[in-house]
N, C-alpha and C. Protein backbone atom coordinates (compact mmCIF):
# COMPACT_ATOMS: atom_id res chain seq x y z
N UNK A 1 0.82 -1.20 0.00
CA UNK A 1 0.00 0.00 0.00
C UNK A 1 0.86 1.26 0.00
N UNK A 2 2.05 1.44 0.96
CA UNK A 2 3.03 2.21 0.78
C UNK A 2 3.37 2.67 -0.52
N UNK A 3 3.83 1.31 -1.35
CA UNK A 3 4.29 1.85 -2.71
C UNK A 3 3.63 2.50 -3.47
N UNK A 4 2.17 2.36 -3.30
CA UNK A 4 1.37 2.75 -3.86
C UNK A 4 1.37 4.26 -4.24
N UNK A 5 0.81 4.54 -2.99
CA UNK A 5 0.87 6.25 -2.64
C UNK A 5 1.88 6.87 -3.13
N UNK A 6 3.62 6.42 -2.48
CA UNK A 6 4.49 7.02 -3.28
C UNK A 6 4.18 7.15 -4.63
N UNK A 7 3.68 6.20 -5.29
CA UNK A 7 3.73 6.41 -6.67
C UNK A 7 2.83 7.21 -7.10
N UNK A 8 1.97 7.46 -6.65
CA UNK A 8 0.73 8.19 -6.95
C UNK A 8 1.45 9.77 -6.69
N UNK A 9 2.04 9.83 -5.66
CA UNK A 9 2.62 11.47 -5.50
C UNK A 9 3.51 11.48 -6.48
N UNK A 10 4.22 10.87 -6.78
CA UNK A 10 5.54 10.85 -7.81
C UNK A 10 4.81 11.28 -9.36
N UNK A 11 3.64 10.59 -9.50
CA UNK A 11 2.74 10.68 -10.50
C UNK A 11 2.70 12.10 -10.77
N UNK A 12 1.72 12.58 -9.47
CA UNK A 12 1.24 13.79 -9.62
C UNK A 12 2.10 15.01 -9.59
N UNK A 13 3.46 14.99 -9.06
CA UNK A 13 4.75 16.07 -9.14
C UNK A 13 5.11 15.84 -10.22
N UNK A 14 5.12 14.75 -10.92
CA UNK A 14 5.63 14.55 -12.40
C UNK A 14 4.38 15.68 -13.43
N UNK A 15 3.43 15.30 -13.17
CA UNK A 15 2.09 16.21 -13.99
C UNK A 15 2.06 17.01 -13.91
N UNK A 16 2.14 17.53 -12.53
CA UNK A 16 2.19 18.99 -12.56
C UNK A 16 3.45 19.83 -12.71
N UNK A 17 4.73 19.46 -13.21
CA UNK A 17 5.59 19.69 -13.57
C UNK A 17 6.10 20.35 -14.78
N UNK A 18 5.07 18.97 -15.48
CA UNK A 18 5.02 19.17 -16.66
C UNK A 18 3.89 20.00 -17.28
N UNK A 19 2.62 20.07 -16.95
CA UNK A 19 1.93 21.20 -16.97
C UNK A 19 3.01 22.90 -16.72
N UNK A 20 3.28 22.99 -15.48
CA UNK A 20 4.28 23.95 -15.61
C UNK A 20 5.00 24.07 -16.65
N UNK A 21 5.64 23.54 -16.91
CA UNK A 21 6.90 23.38 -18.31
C UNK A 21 5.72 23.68 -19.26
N UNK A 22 4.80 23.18 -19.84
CA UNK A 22 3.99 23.54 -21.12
C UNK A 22 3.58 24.93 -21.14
N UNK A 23 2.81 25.62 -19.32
CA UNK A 23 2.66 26.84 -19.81
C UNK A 23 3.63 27.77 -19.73
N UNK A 24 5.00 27.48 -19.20
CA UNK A 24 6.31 28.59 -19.30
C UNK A 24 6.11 28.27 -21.05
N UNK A 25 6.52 27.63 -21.50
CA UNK A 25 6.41 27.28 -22.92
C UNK A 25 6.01 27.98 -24.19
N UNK A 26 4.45 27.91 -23.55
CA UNK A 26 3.68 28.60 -24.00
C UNK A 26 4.13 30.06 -24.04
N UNK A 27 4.14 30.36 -22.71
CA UNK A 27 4.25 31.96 -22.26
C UNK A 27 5.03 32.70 -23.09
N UNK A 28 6.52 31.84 -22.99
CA UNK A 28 7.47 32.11 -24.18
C UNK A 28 7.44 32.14 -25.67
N UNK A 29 6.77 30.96 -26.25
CA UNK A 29 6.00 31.40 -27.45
C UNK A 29 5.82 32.32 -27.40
N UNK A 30 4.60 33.07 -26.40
CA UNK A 30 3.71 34.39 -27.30
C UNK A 30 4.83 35.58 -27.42
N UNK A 31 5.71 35.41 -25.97
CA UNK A 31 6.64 36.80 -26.06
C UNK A 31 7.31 36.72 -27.30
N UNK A 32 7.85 35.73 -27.73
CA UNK A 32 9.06 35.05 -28.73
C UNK A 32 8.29 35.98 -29.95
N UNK A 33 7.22 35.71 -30.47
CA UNK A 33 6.12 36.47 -31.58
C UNK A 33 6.33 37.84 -31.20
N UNK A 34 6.31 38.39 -30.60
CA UNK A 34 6.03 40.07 -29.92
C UNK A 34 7.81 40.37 -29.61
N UNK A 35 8.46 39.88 -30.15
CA UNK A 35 9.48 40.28 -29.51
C UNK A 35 10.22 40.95 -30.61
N UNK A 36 11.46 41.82 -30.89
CA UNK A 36 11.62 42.15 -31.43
C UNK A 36 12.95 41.61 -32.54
N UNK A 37 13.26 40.57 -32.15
CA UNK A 37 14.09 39.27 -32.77
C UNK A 37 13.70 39.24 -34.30
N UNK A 38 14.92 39.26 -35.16
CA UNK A 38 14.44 38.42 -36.31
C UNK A 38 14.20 37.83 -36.72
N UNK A 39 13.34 37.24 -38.00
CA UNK A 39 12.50 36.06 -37.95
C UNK A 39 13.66 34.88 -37.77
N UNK A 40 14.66 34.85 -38.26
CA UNK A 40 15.78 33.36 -38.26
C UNK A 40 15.84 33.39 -36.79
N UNK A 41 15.83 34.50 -35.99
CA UNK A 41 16.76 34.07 -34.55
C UNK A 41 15.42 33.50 -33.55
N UNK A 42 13.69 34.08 -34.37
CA UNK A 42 12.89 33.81 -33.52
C UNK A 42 12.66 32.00 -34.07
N UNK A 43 12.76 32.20 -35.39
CA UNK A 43 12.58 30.23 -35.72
C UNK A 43 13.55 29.75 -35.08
N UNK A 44 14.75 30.06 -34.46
CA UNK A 44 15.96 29.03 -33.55
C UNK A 44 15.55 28.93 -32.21
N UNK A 45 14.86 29.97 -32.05
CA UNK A 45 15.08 30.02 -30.79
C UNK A 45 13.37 29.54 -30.37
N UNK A 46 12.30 29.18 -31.02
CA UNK A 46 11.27 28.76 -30.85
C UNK A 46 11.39 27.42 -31.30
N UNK A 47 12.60 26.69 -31.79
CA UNK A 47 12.97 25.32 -31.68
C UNK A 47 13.57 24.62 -30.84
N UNK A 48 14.53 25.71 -30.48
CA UNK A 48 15.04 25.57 -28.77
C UNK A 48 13.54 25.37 -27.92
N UNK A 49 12.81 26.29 -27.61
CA UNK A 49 12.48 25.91 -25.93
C UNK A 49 11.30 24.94 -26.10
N UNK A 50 10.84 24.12 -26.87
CA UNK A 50 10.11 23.20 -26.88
C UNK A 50 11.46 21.85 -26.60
N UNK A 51 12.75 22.14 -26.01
CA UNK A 51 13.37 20.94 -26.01
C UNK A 51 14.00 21.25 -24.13
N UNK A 52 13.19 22.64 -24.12
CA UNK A 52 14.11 23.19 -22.69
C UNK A 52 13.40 22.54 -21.09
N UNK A 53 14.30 23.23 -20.44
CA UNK A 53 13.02 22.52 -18.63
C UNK A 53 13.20 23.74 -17.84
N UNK A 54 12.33 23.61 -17.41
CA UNK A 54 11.97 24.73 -16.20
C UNK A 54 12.72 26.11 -16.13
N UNK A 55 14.04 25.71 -15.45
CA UNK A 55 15.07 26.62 -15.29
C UNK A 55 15.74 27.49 -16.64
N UNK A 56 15.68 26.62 -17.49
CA UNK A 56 16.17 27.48 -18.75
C UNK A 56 15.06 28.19 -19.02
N UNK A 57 13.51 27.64 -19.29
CA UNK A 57 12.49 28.25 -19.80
C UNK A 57 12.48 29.95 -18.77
N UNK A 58 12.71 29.56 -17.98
CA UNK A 58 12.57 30.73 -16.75
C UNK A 58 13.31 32.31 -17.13
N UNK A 59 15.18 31.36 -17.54
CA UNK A 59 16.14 32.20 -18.47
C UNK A 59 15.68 32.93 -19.91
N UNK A 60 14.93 31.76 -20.50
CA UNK A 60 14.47 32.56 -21.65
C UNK A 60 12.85 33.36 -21.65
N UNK A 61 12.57 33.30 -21.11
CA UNK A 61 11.16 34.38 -20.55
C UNK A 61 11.95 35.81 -20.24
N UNK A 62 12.61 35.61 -18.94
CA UNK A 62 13.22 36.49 -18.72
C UNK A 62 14.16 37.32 -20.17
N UNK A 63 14.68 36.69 -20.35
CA UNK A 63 15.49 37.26 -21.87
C UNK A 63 14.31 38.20 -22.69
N UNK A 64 13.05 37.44 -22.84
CA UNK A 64 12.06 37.77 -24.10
C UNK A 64 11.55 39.03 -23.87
N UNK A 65 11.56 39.03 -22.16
CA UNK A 65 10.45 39.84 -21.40
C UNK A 65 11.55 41.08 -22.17
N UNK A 66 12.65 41.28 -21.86
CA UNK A 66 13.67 42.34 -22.03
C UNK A 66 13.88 43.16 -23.50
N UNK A 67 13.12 42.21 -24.37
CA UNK A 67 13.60 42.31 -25.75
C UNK A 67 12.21 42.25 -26.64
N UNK A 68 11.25 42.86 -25.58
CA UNK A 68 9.90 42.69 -26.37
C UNK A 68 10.03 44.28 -27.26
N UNK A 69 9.34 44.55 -28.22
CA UNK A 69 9.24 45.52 -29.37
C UNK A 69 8.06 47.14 -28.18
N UNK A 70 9.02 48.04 -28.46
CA UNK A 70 8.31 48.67 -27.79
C UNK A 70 7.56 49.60 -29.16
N UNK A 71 5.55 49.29 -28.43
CA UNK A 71 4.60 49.55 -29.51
C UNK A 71 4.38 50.76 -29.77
N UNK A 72 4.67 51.62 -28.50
CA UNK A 72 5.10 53.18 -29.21
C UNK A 72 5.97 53.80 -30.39
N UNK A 73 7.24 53.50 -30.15
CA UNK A 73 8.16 54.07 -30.48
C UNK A 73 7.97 52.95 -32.08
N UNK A 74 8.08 51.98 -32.27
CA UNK A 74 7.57 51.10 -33.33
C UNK A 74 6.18 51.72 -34.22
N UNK A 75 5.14 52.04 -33.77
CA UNK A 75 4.24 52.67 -34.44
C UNK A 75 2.86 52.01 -34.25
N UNK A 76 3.09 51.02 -33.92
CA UNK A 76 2.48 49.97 -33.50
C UNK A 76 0.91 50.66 -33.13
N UNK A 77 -0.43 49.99 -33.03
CA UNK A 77 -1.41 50.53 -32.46
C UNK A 77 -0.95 49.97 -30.80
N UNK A 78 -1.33 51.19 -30.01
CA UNK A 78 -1.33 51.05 -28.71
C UNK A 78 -2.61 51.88 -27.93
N UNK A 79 -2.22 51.66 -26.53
CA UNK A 79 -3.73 52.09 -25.69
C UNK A 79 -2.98 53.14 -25.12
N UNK A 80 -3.84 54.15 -24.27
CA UNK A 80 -3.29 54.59 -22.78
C UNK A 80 -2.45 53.92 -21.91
N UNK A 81 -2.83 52.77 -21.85
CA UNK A 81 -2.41 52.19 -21.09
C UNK A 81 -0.86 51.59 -21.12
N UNK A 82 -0.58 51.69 -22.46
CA UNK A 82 0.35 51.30 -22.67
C UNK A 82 1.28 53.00 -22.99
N UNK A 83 0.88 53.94 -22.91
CA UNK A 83 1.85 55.51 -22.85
C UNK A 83 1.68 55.87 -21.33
N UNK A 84 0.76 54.99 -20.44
CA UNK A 84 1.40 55.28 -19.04
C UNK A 84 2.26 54.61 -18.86
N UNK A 85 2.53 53.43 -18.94
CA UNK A 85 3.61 52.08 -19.01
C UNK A 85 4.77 53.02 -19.20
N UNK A 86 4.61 53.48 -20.48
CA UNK A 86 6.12 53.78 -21.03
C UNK A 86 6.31 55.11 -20.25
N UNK A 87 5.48 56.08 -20.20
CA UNK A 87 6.19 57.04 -19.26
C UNK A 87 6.73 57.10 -17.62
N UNK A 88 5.60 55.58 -17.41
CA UNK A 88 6.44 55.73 -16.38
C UNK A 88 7.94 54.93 -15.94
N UNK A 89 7.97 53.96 -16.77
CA UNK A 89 9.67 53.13 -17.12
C UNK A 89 10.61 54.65 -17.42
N UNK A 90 10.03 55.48 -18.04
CA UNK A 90 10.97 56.93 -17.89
C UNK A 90 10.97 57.08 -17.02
N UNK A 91 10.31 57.91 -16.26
CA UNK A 91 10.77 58.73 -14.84
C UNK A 91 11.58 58.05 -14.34
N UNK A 92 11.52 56.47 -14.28
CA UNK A 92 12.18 55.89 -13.05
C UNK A 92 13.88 56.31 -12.87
């Protein structure tokens, strides 16, 4: 009965692990699209993290977050919400 349970938790840290890993994944996808990378470096690098785990995915979020296309200064349609954003990353 022991073994059991262990296995059943082992199960479920394994699932939800991997759930984690799919939506960092994900997350990274969408930035990877919005980011301001060229298309060759965004096709390498969106072949990379479908092979990555946790800790790297974490590295490359972080990276994407840094290197997303800013929609002002780009021309981009934007909101208010996004020229308070940016003025206030100025003041700081």
């Amino acid at each position: 009965m022991e073994n059991t349970k262990n296995s059943n938790y082992e199960d479920f840290i394994k699932g939800t692990t991997e759930e984690n890993n799919d939506r960092l994944k994900q997350e990274c996808e969408n930035l990877l699209h919005s980011s301001n990378y060229d298309d060759d470096m965004k096709s390498d690098l969106e072949i990379e993290l479908w092979n990555y785990e946790e800790e790297e995915l974490n590295k490359m979020k972080a990276m994407l977050l840094m290197n997303q296309t800013d929609r002002i200064n780009a021309g981009h349609e934007y909101t208010q919400t996004d020229i308070k954003r940016k003025l206030k990353r100025e003041i700081k």
